[in-house]
C-alpha atoms as a PDB file:
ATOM      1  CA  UNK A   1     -12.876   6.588  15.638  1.00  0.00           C
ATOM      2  CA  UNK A   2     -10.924   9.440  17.031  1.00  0.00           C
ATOM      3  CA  UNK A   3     -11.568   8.366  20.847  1.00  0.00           C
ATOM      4  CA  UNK A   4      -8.075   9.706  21.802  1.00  0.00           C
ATOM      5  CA  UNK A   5      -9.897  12.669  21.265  1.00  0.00           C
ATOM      6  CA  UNK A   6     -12.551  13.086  23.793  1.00  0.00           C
ATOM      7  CA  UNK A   7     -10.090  12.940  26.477  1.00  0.00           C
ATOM      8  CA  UNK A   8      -8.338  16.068  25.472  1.00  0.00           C
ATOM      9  CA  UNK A   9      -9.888  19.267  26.149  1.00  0.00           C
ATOM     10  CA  UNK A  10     -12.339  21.000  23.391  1.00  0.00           C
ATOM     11  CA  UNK A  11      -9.150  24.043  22.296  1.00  0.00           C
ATOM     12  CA  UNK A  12      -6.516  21.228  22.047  1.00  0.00           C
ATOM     13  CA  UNK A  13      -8.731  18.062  20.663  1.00  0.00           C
ATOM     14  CA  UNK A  14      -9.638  21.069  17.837  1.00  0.00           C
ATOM     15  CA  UNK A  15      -6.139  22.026  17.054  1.00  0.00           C
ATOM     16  CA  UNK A  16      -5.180  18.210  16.634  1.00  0.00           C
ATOM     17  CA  UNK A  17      -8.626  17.229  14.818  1.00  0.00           C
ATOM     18  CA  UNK A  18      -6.791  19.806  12.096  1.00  0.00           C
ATOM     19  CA  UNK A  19      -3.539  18.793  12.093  1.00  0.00           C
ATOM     20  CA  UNK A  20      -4.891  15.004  11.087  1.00  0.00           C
ATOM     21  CA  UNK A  21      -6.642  16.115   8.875  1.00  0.00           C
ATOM     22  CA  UNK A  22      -3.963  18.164   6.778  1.00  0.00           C
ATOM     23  CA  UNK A  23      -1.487  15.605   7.290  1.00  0.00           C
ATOM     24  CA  UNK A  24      -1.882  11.902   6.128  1.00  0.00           C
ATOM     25  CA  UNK A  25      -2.161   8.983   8.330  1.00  0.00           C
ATOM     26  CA  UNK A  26       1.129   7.935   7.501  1.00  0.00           C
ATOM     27  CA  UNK A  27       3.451  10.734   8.066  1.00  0.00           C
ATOM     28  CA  UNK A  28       1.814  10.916  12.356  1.00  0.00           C
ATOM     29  CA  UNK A  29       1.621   7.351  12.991  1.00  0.00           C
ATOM     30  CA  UNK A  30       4.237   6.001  10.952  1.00  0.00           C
ATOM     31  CA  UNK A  31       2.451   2.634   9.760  1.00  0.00           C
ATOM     32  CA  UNK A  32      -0.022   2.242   7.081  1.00  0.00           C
ATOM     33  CA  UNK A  33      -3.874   1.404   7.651  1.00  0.00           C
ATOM     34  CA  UNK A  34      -4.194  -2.242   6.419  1.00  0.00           C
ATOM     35  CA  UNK A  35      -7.277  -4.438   5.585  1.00  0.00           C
ATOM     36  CA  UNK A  36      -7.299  -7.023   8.227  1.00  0.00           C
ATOM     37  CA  UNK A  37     -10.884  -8.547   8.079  1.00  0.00           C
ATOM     38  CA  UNK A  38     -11.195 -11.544   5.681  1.00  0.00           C
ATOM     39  CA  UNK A  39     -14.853  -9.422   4.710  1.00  0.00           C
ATOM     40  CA  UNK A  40     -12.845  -6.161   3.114  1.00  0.00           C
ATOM     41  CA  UNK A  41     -10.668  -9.017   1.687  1.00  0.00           C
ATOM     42  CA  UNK A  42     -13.440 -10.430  -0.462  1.00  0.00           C
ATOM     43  CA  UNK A  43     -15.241  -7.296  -0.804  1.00  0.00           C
ATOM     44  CA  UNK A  44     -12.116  -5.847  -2.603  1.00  0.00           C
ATOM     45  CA  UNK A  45     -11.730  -9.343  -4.932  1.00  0.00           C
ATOM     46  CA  UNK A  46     -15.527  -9.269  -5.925  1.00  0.00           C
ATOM     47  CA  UNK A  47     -16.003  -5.795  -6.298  1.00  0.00           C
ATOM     48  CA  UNK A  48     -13.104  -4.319  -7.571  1.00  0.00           C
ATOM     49  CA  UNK A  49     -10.342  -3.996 -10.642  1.00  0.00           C
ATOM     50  CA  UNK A  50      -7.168  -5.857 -11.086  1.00  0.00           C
ATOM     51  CA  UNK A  51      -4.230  -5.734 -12.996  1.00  0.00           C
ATOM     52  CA  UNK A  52      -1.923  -8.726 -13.214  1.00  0.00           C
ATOM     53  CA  UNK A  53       1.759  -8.867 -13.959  1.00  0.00           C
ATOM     54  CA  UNK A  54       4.063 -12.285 -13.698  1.00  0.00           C
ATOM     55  CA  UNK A  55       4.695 -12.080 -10.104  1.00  0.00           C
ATOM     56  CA  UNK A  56       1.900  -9.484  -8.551  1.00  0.00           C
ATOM     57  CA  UNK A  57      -1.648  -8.893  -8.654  1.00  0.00           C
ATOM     58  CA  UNK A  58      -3.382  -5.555  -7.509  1.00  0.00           C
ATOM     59  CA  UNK A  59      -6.640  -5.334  -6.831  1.00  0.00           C
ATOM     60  CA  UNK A  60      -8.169  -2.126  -5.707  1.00  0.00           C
ATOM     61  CA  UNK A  61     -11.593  -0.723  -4.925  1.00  0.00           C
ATOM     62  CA  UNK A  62     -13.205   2.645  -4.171  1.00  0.00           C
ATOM     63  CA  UNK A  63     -14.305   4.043  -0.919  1.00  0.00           C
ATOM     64  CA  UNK A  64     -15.573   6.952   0.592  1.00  0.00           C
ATOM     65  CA  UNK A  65     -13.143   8.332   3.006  1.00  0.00           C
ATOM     66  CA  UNK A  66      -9.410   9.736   1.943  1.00  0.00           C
ATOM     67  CA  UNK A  67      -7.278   6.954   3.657  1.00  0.00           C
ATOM     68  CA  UNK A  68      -5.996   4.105   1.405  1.00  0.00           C
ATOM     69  CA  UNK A  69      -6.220   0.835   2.954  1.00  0.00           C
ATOM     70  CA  UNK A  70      -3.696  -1.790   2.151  1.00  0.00           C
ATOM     71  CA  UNK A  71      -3.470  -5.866   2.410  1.00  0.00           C
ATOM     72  CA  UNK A  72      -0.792  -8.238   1.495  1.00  0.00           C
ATOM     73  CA  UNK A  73      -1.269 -11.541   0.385  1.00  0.00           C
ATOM     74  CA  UNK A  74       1.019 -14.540  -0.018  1.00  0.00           C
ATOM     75  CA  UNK A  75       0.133 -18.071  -0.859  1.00  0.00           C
ATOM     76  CA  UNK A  76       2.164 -20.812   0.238  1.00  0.00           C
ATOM     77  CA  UNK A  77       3.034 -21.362  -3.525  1.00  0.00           C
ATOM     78  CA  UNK A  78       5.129 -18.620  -3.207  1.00  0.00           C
ATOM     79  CA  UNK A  79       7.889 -20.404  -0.348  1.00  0.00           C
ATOM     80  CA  UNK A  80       8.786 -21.295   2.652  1.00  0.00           C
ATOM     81  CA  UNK A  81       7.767 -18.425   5.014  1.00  0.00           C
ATOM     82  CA  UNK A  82      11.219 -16.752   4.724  1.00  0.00           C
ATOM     83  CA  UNK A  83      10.535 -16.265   1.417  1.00  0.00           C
ATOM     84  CA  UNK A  84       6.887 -14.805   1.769  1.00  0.00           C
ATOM     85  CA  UNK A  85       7.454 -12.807   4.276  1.00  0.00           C
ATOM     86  CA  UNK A  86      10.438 -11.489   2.215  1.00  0.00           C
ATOM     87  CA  UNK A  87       8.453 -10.433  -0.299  1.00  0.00           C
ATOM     88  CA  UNK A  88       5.749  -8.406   2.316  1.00  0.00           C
ATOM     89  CA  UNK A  89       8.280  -6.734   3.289  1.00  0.00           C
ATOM     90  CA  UNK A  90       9.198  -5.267  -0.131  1.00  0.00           C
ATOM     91  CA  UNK A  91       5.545  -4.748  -0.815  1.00  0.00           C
ATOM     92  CA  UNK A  92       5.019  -2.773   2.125  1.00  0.00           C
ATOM     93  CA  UNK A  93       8.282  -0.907   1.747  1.00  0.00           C
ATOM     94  CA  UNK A  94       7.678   0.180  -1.820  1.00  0.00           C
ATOM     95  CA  UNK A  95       4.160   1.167  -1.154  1.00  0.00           C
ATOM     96  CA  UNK A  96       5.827   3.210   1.912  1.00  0.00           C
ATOM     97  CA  UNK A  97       7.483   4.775  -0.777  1.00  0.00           C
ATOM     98  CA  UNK A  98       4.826   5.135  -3.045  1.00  0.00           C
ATOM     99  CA  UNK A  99       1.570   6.353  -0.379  1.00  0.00           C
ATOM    100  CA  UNK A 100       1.373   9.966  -0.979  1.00  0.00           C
ATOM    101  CA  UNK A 101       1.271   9.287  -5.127  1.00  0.00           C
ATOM    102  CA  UNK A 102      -1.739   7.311  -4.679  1.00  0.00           C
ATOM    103  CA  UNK A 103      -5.415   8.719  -5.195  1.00  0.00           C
ATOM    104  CA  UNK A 104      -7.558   8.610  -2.045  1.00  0.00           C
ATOM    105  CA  UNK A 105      -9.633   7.060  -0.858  1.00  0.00           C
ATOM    106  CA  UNK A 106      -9.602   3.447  -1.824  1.00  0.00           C
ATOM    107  CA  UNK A 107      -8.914  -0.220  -0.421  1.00  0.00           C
ATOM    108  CA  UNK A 108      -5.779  -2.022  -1.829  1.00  0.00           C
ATOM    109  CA  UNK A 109      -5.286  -5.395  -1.986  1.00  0.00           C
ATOM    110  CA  UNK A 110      -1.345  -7.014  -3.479  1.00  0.00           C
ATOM    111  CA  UNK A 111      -1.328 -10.585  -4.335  1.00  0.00           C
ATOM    112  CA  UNK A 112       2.251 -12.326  -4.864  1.00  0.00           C
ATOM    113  CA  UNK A 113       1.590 -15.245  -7.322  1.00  0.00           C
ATOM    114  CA  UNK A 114       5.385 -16.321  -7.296  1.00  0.00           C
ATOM    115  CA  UNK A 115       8.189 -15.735  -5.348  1.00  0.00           C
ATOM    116  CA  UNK A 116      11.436 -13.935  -7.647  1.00  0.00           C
ATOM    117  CA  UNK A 117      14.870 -15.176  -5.770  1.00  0.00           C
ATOM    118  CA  UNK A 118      16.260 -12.367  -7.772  1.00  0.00           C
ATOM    119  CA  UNK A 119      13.520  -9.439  -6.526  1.00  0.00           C
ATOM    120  CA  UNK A 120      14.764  -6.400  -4.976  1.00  0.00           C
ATOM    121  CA  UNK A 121      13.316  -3.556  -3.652  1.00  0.00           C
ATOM    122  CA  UNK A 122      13.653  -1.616  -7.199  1.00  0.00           C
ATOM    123  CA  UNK A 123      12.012  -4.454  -9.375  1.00  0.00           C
ATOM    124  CA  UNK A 124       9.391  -5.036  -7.214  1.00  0.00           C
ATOM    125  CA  UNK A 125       8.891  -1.133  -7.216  1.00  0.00           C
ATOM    126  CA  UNK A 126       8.890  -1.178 -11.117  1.00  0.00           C
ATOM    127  CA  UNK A 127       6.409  -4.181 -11.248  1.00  0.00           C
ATOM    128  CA  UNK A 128       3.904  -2.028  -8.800  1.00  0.00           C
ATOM    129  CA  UNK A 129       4.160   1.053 -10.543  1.00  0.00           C
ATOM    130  CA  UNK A 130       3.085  -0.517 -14.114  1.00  0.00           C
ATOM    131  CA  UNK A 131       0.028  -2.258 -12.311  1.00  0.00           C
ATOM    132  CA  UNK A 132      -0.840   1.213 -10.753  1.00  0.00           C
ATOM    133  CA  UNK A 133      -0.399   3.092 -13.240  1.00  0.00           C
ATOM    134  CA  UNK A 134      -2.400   0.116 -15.705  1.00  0.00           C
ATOM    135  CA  UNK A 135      -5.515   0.784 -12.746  1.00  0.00           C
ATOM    136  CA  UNK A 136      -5.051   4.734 -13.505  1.00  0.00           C
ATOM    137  CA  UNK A 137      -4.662   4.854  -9.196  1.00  0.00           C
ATOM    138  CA  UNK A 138      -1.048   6.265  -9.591  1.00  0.00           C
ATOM    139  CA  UNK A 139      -1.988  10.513  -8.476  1.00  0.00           C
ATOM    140  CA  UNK A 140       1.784  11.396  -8.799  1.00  0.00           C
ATOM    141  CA  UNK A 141       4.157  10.634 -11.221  1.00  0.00           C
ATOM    142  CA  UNK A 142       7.406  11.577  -9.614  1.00  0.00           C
ATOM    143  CA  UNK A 143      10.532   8.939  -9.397  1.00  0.00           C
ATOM    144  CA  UNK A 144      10.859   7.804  -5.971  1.00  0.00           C
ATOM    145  CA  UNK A 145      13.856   6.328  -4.682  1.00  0.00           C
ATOM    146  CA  UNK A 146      12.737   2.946  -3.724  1.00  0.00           C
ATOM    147  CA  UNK A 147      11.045   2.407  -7.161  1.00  0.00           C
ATOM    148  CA  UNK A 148      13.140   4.324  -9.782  1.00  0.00           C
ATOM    149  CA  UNK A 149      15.580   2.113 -12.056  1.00  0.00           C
ATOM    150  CA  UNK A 150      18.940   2.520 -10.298  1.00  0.00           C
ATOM    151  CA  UNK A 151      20.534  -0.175 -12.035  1.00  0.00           C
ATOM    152  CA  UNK A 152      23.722   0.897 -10.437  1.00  0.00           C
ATOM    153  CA  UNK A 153      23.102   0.184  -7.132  1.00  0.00           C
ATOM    154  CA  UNK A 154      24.658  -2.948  -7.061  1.00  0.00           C
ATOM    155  CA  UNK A 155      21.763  -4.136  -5.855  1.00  0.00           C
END
């Protein structure tokens, strides 16, 4: 897992072994750990808990290391691919926003049913925090900037 790390020697590979560990995945590498294999896909759907809104679906299910997985998933019912990958992108951003409020350890999975030509960042971020907070996986309840009601933004 951590073969980066047999390459350093023992004092330094130690020293950076901690500092992973007291940090999160997110804040050294700068990108989430997603789900990519269609197996953890269906794993999460069959054995885990959902919440459904209008135009999101979370499904989420326990694991036993600290790092939260997450997948995105958009239909082609939702639109053209501007329009899916549109709403990835606000997903991924709010859940940017939102990583270090979740609990640990789990595997994430965000279904958009529909797309909303009126979604923005803050309306998507609303829409995920209900459903988290519905699945009791919201740690943290702190406003955030990318998913507290600014409703005058202009956005």
């Amino acid at each position: 897992m951590w073969s980066f790390l047999l390459l350093l020697p023992r004092c330094l590979s130690e020293g950076i072994y901690t500092l992973i560990r007291e940090r999160s995945y997110c804040e050294i590498m700068g990108k989430l750990p997603v789900l990519k294999k269609n197996s953890d896909f269906q794993r999460v759907y069959r054995k885990g808990k959902y919440a459904s809104s209008e135009t999101l679906v979370v499904y989420y299910v326990k694991r036993r290391t600290s790092i939260v997985r997450i997948g995105i998933t958009t239909s082609k019912k939702v639109g053209k691919s501007v329009q899916r990958n549109r709403m990835r992108r606000l997903i991924r951003e709010n859940i940017r926003l939102l990583h270090d409020q979740l609990a640990p350890g789990m595997d994430l999975v965000i279904v958009v049913r529909k797309a909303n030509p009126d979604a923005n960042l803050y309306s998507i971020g609303r829409e995920m925090r209900f459903l988290l907070k519905k699945l009791d996986i919201l740690v943290k309840d702190k406003d955030h900037e990318g998913t507290a009601d600014n409703t005058d933004q202009g956005l």
